[in-house]
C-alpha atoms as a PDB file:
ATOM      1  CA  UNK A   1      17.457 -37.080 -42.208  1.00  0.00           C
ATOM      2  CA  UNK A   2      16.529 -33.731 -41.132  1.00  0.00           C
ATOM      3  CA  UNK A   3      18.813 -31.054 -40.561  1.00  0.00           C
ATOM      4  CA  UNK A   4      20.246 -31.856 -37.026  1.00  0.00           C
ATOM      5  CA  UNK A   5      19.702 -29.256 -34.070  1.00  0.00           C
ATOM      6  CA  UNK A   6      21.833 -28.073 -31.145  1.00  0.00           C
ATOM      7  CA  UNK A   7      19.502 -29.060 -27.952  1.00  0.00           C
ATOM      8  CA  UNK A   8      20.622 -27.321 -24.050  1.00  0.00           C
ATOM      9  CA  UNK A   9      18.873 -29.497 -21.389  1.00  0.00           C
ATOM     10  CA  UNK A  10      18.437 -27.948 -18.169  1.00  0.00           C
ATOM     11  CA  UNK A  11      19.546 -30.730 -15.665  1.00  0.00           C
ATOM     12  CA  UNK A  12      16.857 -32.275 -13.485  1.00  0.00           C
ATOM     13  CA  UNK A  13      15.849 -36.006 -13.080  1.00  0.00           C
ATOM     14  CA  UNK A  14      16.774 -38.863 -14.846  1.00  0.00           C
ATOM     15  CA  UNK A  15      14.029 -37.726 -17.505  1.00  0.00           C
ATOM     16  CA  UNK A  16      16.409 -34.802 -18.880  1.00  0.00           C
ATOM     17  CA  UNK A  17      19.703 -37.402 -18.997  1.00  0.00           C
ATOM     18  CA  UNK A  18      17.332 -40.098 -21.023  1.00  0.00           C
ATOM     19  CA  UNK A  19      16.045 -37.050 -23.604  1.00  0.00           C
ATOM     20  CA  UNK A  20      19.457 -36.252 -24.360  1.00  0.00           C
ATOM     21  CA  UNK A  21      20.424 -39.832 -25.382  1.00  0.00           C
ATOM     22  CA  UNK A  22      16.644 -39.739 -27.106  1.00  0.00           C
ATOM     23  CA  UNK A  23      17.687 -36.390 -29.040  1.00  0.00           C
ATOM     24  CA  UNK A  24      20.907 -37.313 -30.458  1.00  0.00           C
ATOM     25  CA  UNK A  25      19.571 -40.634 -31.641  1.00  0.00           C
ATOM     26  CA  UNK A  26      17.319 -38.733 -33.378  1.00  0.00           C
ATOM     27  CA  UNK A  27      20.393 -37.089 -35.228  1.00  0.00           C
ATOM     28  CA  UNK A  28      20.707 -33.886 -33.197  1.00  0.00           C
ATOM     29  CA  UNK A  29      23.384 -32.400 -31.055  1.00  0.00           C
ATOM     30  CA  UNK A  30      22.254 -32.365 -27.027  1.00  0.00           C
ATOM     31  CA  UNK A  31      23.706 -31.577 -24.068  1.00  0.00           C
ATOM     32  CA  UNK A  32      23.087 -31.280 -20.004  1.00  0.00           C
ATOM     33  CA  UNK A  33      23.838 -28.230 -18.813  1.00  0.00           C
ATOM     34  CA  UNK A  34      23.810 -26.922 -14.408  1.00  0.00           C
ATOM     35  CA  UNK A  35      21.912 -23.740 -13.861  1.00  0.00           C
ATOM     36  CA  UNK A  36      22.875 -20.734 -15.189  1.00  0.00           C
ATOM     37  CA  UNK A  37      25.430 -19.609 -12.856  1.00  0.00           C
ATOM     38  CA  UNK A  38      27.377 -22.409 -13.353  1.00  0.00           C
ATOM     39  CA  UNK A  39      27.222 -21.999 -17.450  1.00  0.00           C
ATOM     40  CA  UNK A  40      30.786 -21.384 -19.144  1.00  0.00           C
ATOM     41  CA  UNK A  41      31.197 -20.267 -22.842  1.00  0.00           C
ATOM     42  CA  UNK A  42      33.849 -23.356 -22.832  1.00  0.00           C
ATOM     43  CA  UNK A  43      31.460 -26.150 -22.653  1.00  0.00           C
ATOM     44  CA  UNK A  44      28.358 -24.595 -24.052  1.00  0.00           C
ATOM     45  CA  UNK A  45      26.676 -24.980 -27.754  1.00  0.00           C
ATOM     46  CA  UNK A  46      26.542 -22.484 -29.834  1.00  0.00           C
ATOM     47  CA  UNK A  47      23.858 -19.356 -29.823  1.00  0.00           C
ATOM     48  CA  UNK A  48      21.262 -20.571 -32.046  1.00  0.00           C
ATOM     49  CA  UNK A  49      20.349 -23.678 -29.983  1.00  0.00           C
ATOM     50  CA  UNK A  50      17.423 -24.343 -27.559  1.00  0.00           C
ATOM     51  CA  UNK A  51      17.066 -24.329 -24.090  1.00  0.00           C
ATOM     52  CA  UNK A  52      15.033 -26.778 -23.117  1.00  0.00           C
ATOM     53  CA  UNK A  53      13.691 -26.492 -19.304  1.00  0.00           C
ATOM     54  CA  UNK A  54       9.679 -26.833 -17.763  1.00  0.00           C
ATOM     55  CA  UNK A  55       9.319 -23.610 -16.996  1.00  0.00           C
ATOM     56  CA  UNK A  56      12.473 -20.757 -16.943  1.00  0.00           C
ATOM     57  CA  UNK A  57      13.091 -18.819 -13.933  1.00  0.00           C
ATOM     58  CA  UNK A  58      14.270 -15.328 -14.125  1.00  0.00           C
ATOM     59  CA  UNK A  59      17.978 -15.781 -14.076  1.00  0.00           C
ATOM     60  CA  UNK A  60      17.068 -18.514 -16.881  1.00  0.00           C
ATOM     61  CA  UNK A  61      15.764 -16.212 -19.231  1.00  0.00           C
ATOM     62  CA  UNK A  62      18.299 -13.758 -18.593  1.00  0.00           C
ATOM     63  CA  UNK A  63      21.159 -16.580 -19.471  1.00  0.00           C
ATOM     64  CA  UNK A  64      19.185 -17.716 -22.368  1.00  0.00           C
ATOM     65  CA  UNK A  65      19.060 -13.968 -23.846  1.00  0.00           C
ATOM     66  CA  UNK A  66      23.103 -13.459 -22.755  1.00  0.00           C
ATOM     67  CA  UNK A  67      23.817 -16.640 -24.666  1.00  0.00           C
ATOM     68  CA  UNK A  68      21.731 -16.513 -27.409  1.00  0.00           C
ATOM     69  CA  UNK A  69      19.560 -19.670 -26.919  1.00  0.00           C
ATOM     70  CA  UNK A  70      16.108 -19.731 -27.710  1.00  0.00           C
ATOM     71  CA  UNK A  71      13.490 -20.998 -24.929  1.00  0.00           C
ATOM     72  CA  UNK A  72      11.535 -24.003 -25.166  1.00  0.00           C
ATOM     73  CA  UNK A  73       9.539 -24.433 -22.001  1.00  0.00           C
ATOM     74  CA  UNK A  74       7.259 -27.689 -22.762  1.00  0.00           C
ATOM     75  CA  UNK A  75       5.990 -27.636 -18.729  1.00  0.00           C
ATOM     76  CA  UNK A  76       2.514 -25.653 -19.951  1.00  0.00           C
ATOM     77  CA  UNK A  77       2.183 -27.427 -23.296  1.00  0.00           C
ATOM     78  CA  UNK A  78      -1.387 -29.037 -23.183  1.00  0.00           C
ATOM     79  CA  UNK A  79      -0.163 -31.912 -25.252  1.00  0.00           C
ATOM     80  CA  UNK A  80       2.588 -32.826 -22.834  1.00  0.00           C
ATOM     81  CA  UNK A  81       0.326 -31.884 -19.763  1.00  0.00           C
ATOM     82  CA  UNK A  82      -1.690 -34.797 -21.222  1.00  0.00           C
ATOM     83  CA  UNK A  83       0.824 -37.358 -21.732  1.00  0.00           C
ATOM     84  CA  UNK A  84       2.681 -36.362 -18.609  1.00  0.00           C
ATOM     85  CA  UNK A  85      -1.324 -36.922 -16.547  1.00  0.00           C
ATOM     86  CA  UNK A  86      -1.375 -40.524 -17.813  1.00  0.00           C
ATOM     87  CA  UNK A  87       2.146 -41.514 -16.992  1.00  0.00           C
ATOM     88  CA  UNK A  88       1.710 -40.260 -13.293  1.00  0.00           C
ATOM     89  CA  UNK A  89      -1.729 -41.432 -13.108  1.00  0.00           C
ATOM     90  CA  UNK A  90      -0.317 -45.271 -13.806  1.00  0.00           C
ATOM     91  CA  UNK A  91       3.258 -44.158 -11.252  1.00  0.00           C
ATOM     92  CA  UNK A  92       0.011 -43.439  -8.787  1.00  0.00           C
ATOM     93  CA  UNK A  93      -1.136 -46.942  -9.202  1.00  0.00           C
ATOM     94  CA  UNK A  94       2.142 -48.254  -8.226  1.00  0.00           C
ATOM     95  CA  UNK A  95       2.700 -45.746  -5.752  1.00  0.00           C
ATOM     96  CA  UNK A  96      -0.509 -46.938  -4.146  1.00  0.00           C
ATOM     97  CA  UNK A  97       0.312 -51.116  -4.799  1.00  0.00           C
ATOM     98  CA  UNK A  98       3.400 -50.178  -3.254  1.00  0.00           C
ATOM     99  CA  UNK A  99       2.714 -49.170   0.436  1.00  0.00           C
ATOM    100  CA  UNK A 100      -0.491 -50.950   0.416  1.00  0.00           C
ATOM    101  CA  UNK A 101      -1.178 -55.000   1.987  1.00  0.00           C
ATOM    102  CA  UNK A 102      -4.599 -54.932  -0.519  1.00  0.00           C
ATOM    103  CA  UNK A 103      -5.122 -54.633  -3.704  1.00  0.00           C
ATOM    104  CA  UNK A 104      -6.285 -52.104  -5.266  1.00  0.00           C
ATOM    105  CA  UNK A 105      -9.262 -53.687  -7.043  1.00  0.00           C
ATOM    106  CA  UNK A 106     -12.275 -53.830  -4.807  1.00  0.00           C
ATOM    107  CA  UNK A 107     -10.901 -50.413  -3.067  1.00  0.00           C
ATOM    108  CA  UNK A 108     -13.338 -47.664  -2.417  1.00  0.00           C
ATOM    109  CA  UNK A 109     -11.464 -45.351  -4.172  1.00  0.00           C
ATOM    110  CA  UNK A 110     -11.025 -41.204  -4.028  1.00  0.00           C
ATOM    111  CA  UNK A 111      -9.692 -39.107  -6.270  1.00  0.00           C
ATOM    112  CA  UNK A 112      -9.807 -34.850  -5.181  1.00  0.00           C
ATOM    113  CA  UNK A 113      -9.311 -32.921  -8.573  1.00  0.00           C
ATOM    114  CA  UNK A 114     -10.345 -34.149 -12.422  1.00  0.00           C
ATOM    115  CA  UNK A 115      -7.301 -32.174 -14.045  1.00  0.00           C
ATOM    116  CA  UNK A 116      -4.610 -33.190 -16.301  1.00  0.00           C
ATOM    117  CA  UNK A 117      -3.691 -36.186 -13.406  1.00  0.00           C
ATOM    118  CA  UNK A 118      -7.071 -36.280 -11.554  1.00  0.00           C
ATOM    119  CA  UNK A 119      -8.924 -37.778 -15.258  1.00  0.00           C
ATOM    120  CA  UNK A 120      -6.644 -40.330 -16.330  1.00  0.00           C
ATOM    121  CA  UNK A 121      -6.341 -41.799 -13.019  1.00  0.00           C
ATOM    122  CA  UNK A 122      -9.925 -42.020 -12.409  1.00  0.00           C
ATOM    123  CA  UNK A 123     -10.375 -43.703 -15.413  1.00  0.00           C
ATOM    124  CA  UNK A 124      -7.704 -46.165 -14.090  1.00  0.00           C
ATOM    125  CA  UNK A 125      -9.074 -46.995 -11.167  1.00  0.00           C
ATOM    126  CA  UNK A 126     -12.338 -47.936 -12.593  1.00  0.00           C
ATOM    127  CA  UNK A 127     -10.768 -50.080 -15.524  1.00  0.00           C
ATOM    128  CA  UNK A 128      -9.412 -52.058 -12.451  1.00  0.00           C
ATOM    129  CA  UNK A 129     -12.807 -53.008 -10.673  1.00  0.00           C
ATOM    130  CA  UNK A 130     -12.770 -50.921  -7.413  1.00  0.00           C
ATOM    131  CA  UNK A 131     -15.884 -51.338  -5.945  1.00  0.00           C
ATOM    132  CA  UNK A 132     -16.044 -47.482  -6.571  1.00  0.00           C
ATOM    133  CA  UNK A 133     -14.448 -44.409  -7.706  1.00  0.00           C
ATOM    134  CA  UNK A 134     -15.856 -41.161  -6.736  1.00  0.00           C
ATOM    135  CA  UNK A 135     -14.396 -38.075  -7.679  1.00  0.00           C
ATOM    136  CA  UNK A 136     -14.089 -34.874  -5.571  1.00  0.00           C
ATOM    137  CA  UNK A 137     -14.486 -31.417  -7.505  1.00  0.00           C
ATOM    138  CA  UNK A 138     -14.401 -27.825  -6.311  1.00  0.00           C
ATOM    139  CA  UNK A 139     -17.599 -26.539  -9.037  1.00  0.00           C
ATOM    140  CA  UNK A 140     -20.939 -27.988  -8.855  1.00  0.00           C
ATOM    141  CA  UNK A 141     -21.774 -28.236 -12.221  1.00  0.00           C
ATOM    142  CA  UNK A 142     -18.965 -30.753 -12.611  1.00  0.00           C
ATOM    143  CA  UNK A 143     -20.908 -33.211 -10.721  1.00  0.00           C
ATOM    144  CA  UNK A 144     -23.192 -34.060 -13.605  1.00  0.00           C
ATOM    145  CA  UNK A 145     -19.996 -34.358 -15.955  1.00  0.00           C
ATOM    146  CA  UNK A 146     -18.778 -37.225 -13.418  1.00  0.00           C
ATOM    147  CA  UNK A 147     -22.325 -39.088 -13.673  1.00  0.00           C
ATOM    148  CA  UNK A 148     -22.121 -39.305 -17.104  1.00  0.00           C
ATOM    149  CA  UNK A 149     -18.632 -40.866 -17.373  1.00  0.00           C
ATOM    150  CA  UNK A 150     -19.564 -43.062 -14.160  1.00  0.00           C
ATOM    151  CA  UNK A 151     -18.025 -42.014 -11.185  1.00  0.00           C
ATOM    152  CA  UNK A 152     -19.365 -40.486  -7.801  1.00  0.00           C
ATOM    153  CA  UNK A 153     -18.996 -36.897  -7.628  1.00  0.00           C
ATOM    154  CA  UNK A 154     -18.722 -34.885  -4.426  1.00  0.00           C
ATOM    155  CA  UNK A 155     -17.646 -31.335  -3.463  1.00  0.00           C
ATOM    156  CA  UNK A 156     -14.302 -30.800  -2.502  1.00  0.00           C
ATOM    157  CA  UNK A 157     -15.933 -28.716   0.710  1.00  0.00           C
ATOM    158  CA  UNK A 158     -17.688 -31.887   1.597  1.00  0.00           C
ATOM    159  CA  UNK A 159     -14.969 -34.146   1.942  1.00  0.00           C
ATOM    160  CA  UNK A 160     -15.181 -33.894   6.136  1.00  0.00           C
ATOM    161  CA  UNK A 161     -18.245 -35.581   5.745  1.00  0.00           C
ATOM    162  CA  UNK A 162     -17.592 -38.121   2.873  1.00  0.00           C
ATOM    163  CA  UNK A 163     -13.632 -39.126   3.651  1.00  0.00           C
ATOM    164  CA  UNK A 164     -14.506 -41.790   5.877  1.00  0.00           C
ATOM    165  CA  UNK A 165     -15.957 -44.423   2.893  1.00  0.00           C
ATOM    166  CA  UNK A 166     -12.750 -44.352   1.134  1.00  0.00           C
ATOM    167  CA  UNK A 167      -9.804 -46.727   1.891  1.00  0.00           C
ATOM    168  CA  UNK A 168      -7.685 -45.342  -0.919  1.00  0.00           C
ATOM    169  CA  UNK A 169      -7.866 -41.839  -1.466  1.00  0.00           C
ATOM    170  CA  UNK A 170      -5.276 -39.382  -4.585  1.00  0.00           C
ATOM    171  CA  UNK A 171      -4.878 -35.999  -4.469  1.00  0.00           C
ATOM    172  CA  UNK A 172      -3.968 -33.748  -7.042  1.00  0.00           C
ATOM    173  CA  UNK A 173      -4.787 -30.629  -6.022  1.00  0.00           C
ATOM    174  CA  UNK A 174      -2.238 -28.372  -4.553  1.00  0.00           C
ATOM    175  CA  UNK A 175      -4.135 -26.962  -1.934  1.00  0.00           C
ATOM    176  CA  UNK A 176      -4.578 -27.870   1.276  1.00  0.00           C
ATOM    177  CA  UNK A 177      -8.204 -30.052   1.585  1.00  0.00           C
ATOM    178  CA  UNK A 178      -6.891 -33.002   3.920  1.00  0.00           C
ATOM    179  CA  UNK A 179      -7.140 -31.219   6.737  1.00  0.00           C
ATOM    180  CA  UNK A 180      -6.823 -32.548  10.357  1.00  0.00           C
ATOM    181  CA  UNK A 181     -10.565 -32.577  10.567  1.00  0.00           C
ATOM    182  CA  UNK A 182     -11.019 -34.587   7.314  1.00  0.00           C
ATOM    183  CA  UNK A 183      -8.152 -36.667   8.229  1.00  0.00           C
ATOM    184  CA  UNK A 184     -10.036 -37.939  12.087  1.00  0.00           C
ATOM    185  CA  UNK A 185     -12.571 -39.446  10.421  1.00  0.00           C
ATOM    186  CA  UNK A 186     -10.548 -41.679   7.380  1.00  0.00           C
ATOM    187  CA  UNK A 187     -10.865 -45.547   7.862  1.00  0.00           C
ATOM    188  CA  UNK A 188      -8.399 -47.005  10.202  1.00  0.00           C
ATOM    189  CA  UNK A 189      -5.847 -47.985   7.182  1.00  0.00           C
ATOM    190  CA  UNK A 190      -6.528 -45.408   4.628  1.00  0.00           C
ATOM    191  CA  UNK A 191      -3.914 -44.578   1.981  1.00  0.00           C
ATOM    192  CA  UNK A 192      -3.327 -41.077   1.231  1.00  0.00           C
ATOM    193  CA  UNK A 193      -1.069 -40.475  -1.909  1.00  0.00           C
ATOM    194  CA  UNK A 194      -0.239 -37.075  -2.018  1.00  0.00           C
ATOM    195  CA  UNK A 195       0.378 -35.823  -6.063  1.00  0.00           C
ATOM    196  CA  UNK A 196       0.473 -32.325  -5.858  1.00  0.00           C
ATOM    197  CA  UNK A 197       3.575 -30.457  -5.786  1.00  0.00           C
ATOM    198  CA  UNK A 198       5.351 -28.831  -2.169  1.00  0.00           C
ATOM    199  CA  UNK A 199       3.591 -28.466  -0.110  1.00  0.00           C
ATOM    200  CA  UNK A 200       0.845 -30.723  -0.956  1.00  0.00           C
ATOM    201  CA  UNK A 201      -2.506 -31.052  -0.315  1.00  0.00           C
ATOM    202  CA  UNK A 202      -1.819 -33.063   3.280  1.00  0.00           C
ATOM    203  CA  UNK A 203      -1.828 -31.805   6.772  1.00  0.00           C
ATOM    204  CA  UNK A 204       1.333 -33.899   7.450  1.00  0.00           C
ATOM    205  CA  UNK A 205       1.307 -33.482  11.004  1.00  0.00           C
ATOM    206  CA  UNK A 206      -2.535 -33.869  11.604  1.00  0.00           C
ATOM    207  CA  UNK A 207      -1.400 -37.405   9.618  1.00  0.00           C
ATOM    208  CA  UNK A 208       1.364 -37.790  11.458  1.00  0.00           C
ATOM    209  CA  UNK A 209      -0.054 -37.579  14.815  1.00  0.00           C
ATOM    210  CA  UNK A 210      -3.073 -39.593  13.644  1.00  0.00           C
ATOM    211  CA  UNK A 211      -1.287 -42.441  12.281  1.00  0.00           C
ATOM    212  CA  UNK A 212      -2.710 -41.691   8.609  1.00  0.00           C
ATOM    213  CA  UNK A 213      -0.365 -43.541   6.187  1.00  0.00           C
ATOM    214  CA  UNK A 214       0.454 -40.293   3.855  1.00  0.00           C
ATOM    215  CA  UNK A 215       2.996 -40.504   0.616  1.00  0.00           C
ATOM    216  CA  UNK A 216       3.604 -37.765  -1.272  1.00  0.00           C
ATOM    217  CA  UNK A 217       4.054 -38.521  -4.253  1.00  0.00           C
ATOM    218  CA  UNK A 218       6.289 -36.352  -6.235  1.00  0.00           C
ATOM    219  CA  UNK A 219       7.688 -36.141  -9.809  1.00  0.00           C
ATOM    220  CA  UNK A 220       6.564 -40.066 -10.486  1.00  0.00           C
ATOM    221  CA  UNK A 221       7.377 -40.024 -14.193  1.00  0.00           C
ATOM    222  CA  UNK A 222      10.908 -39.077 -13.723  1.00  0.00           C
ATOM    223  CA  UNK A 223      11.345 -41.746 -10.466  1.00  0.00           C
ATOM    224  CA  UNK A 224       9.408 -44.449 -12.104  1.00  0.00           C
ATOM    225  CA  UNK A 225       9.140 -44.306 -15.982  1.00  0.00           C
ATOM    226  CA  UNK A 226      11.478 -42.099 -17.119  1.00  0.00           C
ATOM    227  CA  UNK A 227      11.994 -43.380 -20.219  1.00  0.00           C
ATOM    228  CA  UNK A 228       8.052 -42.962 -21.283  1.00  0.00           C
ATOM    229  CA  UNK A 229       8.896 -39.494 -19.443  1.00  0.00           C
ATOM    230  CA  UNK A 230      12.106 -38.740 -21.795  1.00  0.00           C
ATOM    231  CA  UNK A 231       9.767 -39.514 -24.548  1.00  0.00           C
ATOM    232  CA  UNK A 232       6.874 -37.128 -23.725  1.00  0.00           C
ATOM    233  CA  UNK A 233       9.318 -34.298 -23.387  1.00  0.00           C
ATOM    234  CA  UNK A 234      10.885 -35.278 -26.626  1.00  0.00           C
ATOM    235  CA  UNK A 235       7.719 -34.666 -28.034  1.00  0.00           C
ATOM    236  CA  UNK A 236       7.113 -31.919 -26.443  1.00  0.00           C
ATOM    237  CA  UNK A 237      10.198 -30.212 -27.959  1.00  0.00           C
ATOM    238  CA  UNK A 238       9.521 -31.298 -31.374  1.00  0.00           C
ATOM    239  CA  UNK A 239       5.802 -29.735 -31.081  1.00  0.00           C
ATOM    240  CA  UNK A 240       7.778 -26.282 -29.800  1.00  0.00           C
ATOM    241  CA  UNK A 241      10.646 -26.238 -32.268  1.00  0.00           C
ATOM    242  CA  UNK A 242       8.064 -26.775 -35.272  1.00  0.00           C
ATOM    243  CA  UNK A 243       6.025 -23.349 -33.880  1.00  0.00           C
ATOM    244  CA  UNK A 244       8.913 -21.707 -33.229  1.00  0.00           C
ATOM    245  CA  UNK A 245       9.941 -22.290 -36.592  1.00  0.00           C
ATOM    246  CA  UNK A 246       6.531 -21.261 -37.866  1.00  0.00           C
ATOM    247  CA  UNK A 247       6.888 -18.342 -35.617  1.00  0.00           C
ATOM    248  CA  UNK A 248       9.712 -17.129 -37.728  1.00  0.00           C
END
């Protein structure tokens, strides 16, 4: 076995509880830890260990440094932005099956951004027979790159005029495109599911008021799959301790 490790996990969801249990099966020493201003020499691991978190905030770093724990922040790591796009892609599909009466094959299906979450869940939604997916894009020259893997591309800035043919529509951007004026002219029925993080891509009043059935949709992997969550973080620290390593 390989020499065991002393792992900090920030607490969060039940994603960081599950990668604990995940890391010390592995052989390795893990533990949850509060924020920093909470943290206690008594009940903390020794310097030398990593911190495991997303992304660090300020006073994080500055804890991390005091302590003597080394950083591992997995949140921008294109490997785990990849495995963490699939698992909320398929937690979008669920969402959707969830506070729908219809299926979701045979949908006219939209998905606004073809990101890390926007490209797996296309591809979903079209290995499940909607009667279309089109996606919505911000640059033009995208829109030949979705013909050639077989969707409908439109313009994000177009959407006022296109929203009304979908009865299922994603968003992943974190900007706000469903506006009140795109919103009027969606399908009596229409799902919105809402991805992107606070404060979403949703004018939830202009929904609210119209009687737009809006979710949003937030941290899916930890809510719905955390153990396939656990596990992409896992790897995700593995891929950082071995360059950190190298690093040294």
């Amino acid at each position: 076995m390989k020499e065991p490790m002393d792992f900090v996990v920030l607490r969060g969801d039940r994603r960081q509880n599950l990668l604990c249990d995940l890391l010390v099966a592995d052989g390795h020493r893990a533990q949850l830890v509060p924020e920093p201003e909470k943290w206690g020499m008594e009940n903390l691991p020794p310097p030398g260990a990593f911190l495991v978190t997303a992304k660090a905030s300020a006073a994080l770093r500055e804890a991390a440094l005091q302590y003597g724990f080394t950083l591992l922040e997995y949140g921008n790591l294109p490997s785990f932005q990849e495995e963490n796009g699939a698992i909320t892609a398929e937690g979008a599909l669920q969402t959707a099956m969830k506070h729908r009466l219809r299926t979701v094959r045979g949908s006219e299906a939209l998905v606004i951004g073809y990101g890390g979450i926007g490209k797996p869940l296309a591809s979903l939604l079209k290995g499940m027979n909607c009667a279309g997916v089109s996606v919505a894009v911000r640059r033009e020259e995208l829109l030949w790159v979705l013909k050639g893997e077989g969707y409908r591309g439109l313009l994000s800035r177009d959407l006022e005029d296109q929203a009304g043919e979908y009865d299922l529509i994603f968003n992943t951007v974190p900007e706000l495109l469903l506006t009140r004026p795109v919103l009027e002219q969606l399908r009596p029925g229409t799902l919105v599911v809402d991805l992107a993080s606070k404060p979403g891509g949703v004018d939830w009043e202009a929904a609210r008021q119209l009687n737009v059935k809006a979710v949003h949709a937030l941290a899916l992997p930890g809510q719905l799959t955390p153990v396939s969550g656990a596990m992409a973080i896992r790897n995700a620290v593995y891929e950082l301790c071995k360059e950190e390593r190298y690093a040294r």
